[in-house]
N, C-alpha and C. Protein backbone atom coordinates (compact mmCIF):
# COMPACT_ATOMS: atom_id res chain seq x y z
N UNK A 1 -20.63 -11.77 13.00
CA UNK A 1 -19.21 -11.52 12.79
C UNK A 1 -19.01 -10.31 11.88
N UNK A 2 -19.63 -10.14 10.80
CA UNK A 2 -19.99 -9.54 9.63
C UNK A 2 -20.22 -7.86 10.98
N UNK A 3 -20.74 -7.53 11.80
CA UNK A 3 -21.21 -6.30 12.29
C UNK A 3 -20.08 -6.08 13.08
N UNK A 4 -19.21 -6.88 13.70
CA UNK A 4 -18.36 -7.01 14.67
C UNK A 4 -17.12 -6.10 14.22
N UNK A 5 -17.10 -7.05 12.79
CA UNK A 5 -15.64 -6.57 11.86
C UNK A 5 -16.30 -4.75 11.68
N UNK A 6 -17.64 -4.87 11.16
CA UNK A 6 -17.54 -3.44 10.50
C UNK A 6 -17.40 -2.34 12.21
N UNK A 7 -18.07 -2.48 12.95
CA UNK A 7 -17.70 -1.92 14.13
C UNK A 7 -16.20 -1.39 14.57
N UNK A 8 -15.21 -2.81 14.41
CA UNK A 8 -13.89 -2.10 14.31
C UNK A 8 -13.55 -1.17 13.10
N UNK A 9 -14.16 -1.49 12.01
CA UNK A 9 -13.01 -0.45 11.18
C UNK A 9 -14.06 1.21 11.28
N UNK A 10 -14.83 1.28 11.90
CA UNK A 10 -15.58 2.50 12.17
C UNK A 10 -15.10 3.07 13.06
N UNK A 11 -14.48 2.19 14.44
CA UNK A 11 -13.80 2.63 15.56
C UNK A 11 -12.52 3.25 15.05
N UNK A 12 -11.96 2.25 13.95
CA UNK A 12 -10.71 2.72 13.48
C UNK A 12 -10.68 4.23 12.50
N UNK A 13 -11.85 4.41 12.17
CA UNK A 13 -12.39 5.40 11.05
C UNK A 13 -11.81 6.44 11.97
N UNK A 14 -12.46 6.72 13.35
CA UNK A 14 -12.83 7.13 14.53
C UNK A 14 -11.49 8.17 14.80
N UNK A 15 -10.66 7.03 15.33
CA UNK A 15 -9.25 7.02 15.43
C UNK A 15 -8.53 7.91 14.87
N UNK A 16 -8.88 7.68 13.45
CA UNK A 16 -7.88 8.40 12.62
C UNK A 16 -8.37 10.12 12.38
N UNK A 17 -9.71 9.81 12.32
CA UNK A 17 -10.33 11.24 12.26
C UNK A 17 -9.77 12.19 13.73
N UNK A 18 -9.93 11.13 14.73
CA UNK A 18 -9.16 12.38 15.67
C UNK A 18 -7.62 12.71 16.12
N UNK A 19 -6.86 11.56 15.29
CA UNK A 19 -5.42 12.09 15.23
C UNK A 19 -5.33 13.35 14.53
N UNK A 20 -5.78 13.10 12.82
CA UNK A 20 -6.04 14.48 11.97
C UNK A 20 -6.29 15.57 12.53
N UNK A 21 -7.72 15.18 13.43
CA UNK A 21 -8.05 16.65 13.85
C UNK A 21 -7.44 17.37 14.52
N UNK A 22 -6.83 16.50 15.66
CA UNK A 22 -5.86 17.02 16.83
C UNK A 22 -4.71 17.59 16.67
N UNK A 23 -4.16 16.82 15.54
CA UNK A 23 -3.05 17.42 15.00
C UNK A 23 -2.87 18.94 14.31
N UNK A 24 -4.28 19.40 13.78
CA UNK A 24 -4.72 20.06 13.20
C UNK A 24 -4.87 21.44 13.95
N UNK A 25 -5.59 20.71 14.88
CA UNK A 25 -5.76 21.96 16.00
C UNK A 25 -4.46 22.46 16.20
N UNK A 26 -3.39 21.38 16.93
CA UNK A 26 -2.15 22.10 17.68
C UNK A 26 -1.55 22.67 16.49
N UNK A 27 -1.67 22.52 15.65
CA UNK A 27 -0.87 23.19 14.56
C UNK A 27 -1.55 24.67 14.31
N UNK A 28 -2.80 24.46 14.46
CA UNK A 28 -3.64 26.24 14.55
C UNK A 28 -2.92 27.02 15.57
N UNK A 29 -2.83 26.25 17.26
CA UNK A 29 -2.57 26.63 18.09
C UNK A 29 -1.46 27.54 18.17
N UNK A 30 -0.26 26.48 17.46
CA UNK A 30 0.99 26.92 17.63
C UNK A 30 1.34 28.08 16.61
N UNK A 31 0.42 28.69 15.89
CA UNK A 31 0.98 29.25 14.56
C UNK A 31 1.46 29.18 13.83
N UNK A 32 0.72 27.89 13.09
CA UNK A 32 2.04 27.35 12.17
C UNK A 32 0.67 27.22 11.16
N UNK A 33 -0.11 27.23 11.22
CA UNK A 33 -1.25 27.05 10.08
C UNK A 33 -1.36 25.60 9.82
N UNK A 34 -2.50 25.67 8.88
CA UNK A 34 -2.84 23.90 8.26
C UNK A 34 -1.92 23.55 6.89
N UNK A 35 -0.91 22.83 7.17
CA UNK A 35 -0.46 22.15 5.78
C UNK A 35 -0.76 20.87 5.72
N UNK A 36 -1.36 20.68 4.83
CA UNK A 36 -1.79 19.11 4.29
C UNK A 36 -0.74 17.86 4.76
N UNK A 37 1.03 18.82 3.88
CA UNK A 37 1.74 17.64 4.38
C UNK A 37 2.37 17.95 5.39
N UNK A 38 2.39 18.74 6.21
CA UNK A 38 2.63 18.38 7.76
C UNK A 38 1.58 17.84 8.75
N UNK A 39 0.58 17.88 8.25
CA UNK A 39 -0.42 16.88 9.18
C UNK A 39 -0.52 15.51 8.60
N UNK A 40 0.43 14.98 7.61
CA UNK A 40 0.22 13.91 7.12
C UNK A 40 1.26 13.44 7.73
N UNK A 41 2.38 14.23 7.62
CA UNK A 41 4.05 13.75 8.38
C UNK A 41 3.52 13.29 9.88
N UNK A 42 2.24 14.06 10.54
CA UNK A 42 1.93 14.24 12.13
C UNK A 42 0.91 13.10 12.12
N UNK A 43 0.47 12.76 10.87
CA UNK A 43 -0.44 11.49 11.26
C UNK A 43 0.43 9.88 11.38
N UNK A 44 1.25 9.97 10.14
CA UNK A 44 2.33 9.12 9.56
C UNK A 44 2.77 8.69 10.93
N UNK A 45 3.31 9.49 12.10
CA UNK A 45 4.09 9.11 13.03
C UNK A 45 3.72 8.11 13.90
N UNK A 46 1.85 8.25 14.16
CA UNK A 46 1.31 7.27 15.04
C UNK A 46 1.02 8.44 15.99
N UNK A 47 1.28 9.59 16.19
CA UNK A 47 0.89 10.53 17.75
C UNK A 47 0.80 11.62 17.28
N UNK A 48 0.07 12.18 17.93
CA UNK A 48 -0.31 13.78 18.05
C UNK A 48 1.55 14.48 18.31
N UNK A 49 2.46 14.33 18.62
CA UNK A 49 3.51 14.48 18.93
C UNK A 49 4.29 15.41 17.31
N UNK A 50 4.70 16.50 18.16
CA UNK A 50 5.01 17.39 16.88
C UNK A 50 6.64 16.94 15.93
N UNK A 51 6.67 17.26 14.73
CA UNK A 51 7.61 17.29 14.06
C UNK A 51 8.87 17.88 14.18
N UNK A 52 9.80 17.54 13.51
CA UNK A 52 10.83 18.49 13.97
C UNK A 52 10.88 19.71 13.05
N UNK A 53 11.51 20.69 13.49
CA UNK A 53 11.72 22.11 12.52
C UNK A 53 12.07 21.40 11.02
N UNK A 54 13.14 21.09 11.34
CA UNK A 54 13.98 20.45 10.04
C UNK A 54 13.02 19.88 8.93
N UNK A 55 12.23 18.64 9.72
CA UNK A 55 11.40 18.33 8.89
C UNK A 55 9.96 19.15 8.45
N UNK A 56 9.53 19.68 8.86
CA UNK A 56 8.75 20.74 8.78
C UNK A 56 8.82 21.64 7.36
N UNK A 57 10.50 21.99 7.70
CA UNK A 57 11.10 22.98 6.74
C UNK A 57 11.14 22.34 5.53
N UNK A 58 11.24 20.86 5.27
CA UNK A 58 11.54 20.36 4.44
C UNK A 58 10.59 19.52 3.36
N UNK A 59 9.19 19.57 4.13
CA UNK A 59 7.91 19.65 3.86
C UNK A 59 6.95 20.58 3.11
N UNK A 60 7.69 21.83 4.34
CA UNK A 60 7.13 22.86 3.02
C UNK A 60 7.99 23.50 1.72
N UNK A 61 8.86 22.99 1.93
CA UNK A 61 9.73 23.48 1.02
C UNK A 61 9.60 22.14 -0.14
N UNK A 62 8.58 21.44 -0.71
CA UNK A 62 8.49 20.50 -1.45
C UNK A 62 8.70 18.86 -1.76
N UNK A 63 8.60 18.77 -0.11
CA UNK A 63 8.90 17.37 -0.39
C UNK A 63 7.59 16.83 0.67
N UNK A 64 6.86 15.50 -0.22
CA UNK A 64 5.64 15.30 -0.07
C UNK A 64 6.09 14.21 1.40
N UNK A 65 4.79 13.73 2.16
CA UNK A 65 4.57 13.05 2.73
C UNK A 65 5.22 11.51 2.83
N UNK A 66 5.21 11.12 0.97
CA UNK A 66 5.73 9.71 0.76
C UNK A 66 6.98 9.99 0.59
N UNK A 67 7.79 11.14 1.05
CA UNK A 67 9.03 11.01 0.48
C UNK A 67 10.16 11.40 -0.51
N UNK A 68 9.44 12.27 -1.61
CA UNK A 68 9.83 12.45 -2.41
C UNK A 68 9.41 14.06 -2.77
N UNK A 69 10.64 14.13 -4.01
CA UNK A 69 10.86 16.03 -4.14
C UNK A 69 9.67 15.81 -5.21
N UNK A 70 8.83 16.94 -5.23
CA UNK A 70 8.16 17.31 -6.62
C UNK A 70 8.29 17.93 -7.64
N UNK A 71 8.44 17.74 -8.63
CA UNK A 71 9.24 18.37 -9.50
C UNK A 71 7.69 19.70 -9.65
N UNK A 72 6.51 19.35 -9.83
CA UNK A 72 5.44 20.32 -10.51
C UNK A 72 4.58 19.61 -9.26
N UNK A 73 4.03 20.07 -8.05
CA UNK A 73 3.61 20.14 -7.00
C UNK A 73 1.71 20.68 -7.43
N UNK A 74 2.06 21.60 -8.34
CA UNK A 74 1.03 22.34 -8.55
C UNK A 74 0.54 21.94 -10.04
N UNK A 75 0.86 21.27 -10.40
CA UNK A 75 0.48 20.34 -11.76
C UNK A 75 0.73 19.01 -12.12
N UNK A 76 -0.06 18.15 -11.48
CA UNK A 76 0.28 16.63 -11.18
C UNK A 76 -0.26 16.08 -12.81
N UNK A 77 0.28 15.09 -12.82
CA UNK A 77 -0.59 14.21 -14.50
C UNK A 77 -1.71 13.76 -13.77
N UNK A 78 -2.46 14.20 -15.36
CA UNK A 78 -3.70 13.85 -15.16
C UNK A 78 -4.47 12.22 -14.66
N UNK A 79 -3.27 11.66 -14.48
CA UNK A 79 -3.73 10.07 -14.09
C UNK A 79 -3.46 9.94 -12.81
N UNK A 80 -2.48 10.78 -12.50
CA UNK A 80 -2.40 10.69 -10.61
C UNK A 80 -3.27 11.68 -10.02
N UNK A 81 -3.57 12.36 -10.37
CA UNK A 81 -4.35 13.08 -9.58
C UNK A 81 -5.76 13.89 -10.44
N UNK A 82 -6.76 12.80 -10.65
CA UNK A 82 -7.36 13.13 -11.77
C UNK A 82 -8.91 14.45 -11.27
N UNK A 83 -8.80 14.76 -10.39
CA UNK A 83 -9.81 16.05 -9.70
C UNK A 83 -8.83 16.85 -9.37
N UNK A 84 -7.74 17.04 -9.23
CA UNK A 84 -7.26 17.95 -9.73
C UNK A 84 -7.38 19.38 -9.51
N UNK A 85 -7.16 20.51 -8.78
CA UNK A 85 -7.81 21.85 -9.54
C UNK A 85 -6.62 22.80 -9.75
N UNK A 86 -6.95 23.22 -10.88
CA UNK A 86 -6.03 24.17 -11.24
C UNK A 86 -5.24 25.19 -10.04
N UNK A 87 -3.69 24.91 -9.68
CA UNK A 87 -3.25 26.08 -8.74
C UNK A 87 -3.03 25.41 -7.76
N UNK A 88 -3.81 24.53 -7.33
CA UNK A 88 -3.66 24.01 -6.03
C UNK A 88 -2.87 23.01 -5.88
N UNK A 89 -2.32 22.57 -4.93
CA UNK A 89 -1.22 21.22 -4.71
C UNK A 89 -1.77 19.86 -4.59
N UNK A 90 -1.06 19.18 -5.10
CA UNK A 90 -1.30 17.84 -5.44
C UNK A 90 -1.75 17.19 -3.99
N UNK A 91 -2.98 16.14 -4.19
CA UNK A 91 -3.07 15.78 -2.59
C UNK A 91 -3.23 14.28 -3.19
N UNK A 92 -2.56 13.53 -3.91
CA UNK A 92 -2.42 12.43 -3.84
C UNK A 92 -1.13 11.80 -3.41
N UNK A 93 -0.32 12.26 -3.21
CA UNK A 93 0.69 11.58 -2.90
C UNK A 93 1.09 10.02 -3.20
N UNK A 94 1.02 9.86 -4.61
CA UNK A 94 1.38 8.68 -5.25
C UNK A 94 2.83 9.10 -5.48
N UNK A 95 3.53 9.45 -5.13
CA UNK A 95 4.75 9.93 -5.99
C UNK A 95 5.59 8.81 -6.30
N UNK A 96 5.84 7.68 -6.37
CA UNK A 96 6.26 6.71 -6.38
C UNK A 96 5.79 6.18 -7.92
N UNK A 97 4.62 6.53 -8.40
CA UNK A 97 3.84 6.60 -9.70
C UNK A 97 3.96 7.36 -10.47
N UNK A 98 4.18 8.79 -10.21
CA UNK A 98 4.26 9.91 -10.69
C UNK A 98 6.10 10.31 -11.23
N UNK A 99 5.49 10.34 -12.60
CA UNK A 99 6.37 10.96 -13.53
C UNK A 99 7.31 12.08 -12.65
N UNK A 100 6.67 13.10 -12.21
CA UNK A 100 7.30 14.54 -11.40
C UNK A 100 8.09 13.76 -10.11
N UNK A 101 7.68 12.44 -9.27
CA UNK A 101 8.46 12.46 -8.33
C UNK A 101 9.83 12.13 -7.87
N UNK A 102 10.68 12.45 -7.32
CA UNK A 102 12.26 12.40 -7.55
C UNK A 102 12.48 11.75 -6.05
N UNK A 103 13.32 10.71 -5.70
CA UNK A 103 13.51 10.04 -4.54
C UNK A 103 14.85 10.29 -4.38
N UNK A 104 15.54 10.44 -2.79
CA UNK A 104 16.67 10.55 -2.85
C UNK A 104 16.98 10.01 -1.79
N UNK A 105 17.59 8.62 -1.69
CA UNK A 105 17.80 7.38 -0.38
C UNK A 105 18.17 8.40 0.58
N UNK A 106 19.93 9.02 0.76
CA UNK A 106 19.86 9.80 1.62
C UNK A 106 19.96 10.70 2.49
N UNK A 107 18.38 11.65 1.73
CA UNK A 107 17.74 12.67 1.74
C UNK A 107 17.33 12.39 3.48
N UNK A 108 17.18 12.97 4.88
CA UNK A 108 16.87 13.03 5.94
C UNK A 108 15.13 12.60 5.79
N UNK A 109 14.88 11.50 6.52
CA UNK A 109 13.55 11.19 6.71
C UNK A 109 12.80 10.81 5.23
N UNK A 110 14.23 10.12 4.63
CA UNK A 110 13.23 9.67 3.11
C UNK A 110 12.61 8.38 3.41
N UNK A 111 13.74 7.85 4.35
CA UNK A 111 13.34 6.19 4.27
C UNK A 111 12.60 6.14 5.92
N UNK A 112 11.96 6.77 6.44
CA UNK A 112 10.69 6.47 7.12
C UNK A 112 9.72 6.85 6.28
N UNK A 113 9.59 7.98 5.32
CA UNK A 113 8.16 8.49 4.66
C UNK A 113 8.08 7.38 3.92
N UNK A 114 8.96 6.90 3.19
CA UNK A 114 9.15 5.87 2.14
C UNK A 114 8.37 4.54 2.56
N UNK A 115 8.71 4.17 3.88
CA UNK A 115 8.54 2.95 4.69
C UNK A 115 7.35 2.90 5.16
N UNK A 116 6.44 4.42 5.91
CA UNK A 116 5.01 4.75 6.12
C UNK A 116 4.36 4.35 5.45
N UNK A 117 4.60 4.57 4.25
CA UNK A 117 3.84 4.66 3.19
C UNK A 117 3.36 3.68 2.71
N UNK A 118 4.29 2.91 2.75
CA UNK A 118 4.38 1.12 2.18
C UNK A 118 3.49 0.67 3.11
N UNK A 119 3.26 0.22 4.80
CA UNK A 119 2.89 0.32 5.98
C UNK A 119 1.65 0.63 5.97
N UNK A 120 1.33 1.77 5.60
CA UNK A 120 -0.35 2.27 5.38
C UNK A 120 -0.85 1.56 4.08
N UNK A 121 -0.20 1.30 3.04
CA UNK A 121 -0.86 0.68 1.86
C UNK A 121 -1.29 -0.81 1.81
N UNK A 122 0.13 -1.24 3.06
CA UNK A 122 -0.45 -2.70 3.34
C UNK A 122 -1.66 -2.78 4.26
N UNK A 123 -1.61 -1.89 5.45
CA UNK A 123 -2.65 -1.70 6.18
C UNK A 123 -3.85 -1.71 5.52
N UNK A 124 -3.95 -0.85 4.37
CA UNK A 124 -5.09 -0.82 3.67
C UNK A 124 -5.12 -2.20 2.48
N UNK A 125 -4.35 -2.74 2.53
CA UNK A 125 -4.40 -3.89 1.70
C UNK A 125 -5.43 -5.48 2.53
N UNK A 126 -5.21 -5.06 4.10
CA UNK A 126 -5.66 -6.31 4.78
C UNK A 126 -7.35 -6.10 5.19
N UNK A 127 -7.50 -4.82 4.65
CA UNK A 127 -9.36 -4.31 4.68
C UNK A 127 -10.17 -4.73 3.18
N UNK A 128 -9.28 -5.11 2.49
CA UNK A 128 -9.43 -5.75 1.03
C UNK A 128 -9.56 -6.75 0.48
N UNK A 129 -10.29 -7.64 0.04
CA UNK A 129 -10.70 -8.66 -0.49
C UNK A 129 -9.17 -8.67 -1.62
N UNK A 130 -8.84 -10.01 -1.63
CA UNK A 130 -7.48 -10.08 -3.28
C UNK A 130 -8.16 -9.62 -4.36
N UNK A 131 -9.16 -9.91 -4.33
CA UNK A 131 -9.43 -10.00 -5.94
C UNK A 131 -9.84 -8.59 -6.20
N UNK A 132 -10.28 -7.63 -5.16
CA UNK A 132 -10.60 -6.55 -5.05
C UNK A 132 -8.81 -5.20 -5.29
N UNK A 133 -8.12 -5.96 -4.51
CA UNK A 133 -6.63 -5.46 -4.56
C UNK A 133 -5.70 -5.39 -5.73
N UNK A 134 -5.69 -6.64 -6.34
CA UNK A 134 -5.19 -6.79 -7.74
C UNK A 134 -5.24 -6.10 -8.60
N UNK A 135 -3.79 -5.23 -9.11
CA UNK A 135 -4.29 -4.35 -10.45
C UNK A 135 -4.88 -2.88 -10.47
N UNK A 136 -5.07 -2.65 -8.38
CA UNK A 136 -5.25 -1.60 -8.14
C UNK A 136 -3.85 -0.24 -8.38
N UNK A 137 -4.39 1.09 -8.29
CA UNK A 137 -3.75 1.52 -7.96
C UNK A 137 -2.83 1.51 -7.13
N UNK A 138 -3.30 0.73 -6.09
CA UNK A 138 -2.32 1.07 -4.53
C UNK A 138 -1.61 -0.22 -4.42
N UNK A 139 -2.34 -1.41 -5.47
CA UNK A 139 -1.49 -2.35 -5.53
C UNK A 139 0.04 -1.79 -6.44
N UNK A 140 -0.02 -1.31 -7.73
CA UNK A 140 0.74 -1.09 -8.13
C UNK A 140 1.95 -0.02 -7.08
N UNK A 141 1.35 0.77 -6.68
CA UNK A 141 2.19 1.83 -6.06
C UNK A 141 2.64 0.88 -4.96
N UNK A 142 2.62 0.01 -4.24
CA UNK A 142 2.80 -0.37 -3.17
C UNK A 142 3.84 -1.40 -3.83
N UNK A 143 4.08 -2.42 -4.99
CA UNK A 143 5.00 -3.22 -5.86
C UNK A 143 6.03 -2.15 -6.08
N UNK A 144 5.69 -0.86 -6.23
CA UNK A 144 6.99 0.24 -6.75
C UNK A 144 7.31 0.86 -5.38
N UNK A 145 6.78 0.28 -4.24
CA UNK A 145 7.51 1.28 -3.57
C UNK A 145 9.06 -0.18 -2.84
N UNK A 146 8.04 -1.19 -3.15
CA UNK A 146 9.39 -2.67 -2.50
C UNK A 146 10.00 -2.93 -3.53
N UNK A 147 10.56 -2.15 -5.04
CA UNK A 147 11.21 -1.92 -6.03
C UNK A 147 12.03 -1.27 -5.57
N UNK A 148 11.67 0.17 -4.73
CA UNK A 148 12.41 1.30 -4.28
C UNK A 148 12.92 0.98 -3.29
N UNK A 149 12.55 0.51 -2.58
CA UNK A 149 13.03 0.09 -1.31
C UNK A 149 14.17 -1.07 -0.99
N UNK A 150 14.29 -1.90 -2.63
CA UNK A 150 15.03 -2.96 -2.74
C UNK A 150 16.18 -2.31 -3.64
N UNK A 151 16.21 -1.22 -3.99
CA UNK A 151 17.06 -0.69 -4.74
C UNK A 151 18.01 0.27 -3.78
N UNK A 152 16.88 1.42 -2.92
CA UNK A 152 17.81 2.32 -2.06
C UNK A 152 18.15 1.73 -0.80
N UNK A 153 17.51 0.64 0.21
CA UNK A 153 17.37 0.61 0.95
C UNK A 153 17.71 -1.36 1.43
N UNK A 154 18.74 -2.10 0.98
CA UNK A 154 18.66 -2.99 0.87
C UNK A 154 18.87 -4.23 2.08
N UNK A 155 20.03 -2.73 2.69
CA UNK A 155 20.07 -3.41 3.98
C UNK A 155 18.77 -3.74 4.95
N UNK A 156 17.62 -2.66 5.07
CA UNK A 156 16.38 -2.27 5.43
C UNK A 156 15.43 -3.23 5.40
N UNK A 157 15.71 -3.87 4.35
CA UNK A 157 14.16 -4.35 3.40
C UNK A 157 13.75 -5.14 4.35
N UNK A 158 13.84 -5.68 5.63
CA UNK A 158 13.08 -6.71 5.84
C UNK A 158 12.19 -5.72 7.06
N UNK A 159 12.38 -4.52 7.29
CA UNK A 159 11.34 -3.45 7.89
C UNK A 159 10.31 -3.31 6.83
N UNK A 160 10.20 -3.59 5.72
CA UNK A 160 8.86 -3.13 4.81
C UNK A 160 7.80 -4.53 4.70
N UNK A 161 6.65 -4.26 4.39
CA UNK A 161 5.77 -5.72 4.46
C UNK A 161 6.22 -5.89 3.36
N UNK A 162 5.50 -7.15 3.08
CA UNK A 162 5.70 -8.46 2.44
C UNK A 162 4.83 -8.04 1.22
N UNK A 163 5.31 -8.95 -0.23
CA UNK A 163 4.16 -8.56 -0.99
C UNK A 163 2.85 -9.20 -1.05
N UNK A 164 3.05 -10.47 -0.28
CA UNK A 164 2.21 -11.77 0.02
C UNK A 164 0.70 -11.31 -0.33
């Protein structure tokens, strides 16, 4: 059972490596270059299927993957993003944790990045032992994002998982 399980999440490894890539490519293709968070917006969706301008525009113009504006993009605290390199943009996308990040209910496409996000953390929560989860980072960020979500989004809330 034990080889069975690890087999799927390798297939799933699989998966994801070639959404990224693919996405990656058409984005070479089209001339639009590699941005981190537009191939995250292009993974986020579930398909190789392109973004809209709007959102695109609004991506590179500073607003991350989970949703939120950055105040210092290029200088994250040293606890969210602790490798770090000088100059370069933040690739953790905790912003939900982060001091710099600014949420704005509604901002166009806050409350799907918002909702992804939550979605992938639970996803990654059910590859996790509890006792392994507890107290994590992604536990915490994932409690602040059904904070956020119960605050901007109330009508919504029963689209986000559970904290179970």
């Amino acid at each position: 059972m034990r080889y069975l399980n690890q087999k799927s999440r390798v297939e799933e490894m699989f998966r994801k490596f070639a959404t990224v890539t693919g996405a990656a490519l058409e984005e070479v293709q089209e001339g639009n270059g590699i941005d981190p968070k537009t191939l995250m917006a292009r993974c986020y969706s579930g398909s190789l299927s392109d973004i809209s301008d709007e959102l695109r525009s609004k991506l590179r113009g500073g607003r991350t993957p989970s949703g939120a504006r950055c105040q210092s993009p290029r200088q994250p605290p040293p606890h969210i993003d602790p490798s770090h390199r000088k100059g370069e943009l933040c690739s953790m996308y905790r912003c939900v944790l982060c001091s710099e990040g600014l949420f704005f209910p509604n901002e166009a496409g806050a409350y799907e990045a918002i909702l992804a996000r939550a979605w992938r953390l639970y996803d990654l929560k059910k590859t996790i032992s509890p006792q392994e989860w507890i107290g994590t980072d992604a536990d915490h960020e994932m409690n602040a994002i059904i904070a956020l979500a119960y605050s901007f989004y109330p009508n919504l809330i029963a689209a986000f998982p559970t904290l179970d």
